[in-house]
Protein backbone atom coordinates (compact mmCIF):
# COMPACT_ATOMS: atom_id res chain seq x y z
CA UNK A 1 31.28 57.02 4.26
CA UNK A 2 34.48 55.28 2.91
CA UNK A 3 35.58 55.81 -0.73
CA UNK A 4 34.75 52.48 -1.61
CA UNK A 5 31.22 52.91 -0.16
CA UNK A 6 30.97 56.08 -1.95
CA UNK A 7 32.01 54.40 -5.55
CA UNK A 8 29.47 51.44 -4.48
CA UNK A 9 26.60 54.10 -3.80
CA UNK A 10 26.72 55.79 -7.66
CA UNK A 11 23.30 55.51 -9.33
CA UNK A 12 24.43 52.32 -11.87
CA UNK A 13 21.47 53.30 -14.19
CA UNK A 14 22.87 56.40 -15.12
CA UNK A 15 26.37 55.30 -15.08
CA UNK A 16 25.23 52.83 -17.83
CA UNK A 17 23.58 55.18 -19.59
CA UNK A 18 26.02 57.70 -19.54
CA UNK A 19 28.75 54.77 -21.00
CA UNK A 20 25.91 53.91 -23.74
CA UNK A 21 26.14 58.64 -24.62
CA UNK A 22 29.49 58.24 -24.81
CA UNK A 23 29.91 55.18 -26.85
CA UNK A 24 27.43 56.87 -29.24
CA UNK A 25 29.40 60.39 -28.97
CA UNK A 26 32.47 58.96 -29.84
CA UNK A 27 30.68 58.01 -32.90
CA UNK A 28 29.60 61.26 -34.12
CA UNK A 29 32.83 62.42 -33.22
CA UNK A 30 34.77 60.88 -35.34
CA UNK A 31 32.14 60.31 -38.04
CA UNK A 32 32.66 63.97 -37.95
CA UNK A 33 36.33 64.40 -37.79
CA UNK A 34 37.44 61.37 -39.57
CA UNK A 35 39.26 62.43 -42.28
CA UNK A 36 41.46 64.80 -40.45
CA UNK A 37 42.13 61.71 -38.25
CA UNK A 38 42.56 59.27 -41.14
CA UNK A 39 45.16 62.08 -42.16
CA UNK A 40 46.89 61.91 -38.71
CA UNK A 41 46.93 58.18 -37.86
CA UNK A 42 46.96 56.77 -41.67
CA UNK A 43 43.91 54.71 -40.77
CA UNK A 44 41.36 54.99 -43.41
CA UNK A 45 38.05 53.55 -44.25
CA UNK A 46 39.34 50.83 -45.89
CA UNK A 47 42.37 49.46 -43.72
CA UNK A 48 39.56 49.72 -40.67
CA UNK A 49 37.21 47.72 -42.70
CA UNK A 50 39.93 44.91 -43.41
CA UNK A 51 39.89 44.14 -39.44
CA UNK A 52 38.96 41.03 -38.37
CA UNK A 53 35.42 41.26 -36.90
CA UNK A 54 36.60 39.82 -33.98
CA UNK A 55 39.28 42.24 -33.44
CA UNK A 56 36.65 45.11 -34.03
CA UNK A 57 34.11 43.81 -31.54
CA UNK A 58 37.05 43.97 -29.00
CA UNK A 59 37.85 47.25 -29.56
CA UNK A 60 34.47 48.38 -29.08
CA UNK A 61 33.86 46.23 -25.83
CA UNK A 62 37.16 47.91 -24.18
CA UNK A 63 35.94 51.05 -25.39
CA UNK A 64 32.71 50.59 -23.74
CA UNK A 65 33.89 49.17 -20.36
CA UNK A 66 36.72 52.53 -20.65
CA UNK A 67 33.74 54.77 -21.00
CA UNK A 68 31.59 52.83 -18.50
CA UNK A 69 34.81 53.20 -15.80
CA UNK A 70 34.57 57.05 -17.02
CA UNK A 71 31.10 57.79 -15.81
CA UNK A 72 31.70 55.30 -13.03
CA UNK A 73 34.50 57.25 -11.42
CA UNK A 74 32.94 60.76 -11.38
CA UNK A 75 29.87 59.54 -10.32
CA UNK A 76 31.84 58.24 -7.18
CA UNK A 77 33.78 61.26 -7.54
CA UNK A 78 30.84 63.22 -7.07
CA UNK A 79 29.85 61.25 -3.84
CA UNK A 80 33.45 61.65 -2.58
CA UNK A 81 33.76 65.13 -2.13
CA UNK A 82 30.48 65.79 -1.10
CA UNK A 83 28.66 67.93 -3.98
CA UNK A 84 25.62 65.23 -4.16
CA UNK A 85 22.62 66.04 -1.17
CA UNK A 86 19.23 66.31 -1.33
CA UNK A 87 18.98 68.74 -4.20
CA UNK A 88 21.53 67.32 -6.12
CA UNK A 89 25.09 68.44 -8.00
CA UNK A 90 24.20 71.45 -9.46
CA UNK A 91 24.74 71.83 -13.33
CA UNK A 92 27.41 73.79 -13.39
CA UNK A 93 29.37 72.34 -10.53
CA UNK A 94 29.37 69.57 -12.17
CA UNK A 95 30.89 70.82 -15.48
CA UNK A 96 33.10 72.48 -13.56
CA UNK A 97 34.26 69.32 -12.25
CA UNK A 98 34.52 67.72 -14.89
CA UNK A 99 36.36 70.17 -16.81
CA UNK A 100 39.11 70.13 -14.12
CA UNK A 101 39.71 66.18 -14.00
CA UNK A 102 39.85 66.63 -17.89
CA UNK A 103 42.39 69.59 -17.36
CA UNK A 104 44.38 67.37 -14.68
CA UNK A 105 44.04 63.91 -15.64
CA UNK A 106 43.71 63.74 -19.01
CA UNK A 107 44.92 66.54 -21.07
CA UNK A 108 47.77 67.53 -19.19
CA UNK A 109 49.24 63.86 -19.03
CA UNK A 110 48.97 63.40 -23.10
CA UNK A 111 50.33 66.55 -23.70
CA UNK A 112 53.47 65.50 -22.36
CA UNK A 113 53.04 62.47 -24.37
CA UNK A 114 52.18 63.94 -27.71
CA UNK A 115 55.09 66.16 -26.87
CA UNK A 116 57.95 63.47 -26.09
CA UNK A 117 55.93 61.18 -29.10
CA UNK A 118 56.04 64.30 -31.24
CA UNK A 119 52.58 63.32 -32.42
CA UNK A 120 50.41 65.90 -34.46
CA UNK A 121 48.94 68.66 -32.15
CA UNK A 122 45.75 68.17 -34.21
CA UNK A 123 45.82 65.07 -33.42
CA UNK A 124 45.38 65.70 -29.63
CA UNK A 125 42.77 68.22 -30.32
CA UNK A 126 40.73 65.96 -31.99
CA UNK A 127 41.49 62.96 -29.24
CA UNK A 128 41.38 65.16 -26.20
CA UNK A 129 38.54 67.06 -27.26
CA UNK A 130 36.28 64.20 -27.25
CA UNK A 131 37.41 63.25 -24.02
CA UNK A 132 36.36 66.43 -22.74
CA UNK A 133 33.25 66.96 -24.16
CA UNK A 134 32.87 62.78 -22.66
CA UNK A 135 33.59 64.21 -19.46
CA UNK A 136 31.03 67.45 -19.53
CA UNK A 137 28.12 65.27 -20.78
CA UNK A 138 28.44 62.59 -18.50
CA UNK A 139 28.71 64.67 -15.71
CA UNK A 140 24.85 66.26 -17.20
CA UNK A 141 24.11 63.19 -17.35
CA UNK A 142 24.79 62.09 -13.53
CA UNK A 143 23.03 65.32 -12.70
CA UNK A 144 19.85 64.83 -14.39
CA UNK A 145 19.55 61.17 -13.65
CA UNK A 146 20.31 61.49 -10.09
């Protein structure tokens, strides 16, 4: 199969569903860890709340169609290199997985930022952390749903 056939061939059902987890994730997340955040970025409660609706709604669609691409790409990711057959990815394959393209592609690259940016480190644990525990539930996800 060619990578594009193998992207094409994801199970879309759970790739939506997995988006809809992860929209609802990042919710708890920082329900959970907003005020060290608010501390971090200086954006409380009320300064969110004064956005434009409009402007609020966008930020949730990009962050929906971000964690729709998420799924979307190690779902094909999973088809690429071969760890979907008959029986399926098993679990911890895929958390292995995804643990690594978290280690590669997405903490490594923002630590460099964070450190050039010389951004909080808490900061990045609270940011990054999400985006791994994104990572390790969607690929669940794409194993039970597949």
């Amino acid at each position: 199969m060619t990578l594009v056939q193998d992207m094409l061939q994801v199970k879309f059902l759970a790739v939506l569903i997995g988006a809809v987890v992860l929209m609802v994730l990042g919710f708890v997340w920082y329900t959970i860890f907003a005020k060290q955040w608010s501390a971090y970025t200086g954006w409380t409660r009320e300064k969110v709340q004064q956005q434009p609706q409009s402007q609020m709604m966008m930020s949730y669609g990009i962050t929906f169609v971000s964690a729709f691409v998420q799924v979307w790409v190690l779902a094909g990711l999973f088809n690429v290199i071969g760890t979907t057959s008959a029986t399926g990815v098993p679990i911890l394959t895929a958390l292995g997985l995804a643990a690594l393209v978290w280690a590669g592609f997405v903490a490594a690259p923002s630590v460099s930022n964070f450190a050039f940016e010389h951004r909080p480190w808490g900061l990045w644990a609270i940011i990054n952390g999400l985006y791994l525990v994104n990572l390790l539930v969607a690929g669940i996800i794409l194993v039970i749903l597949k």
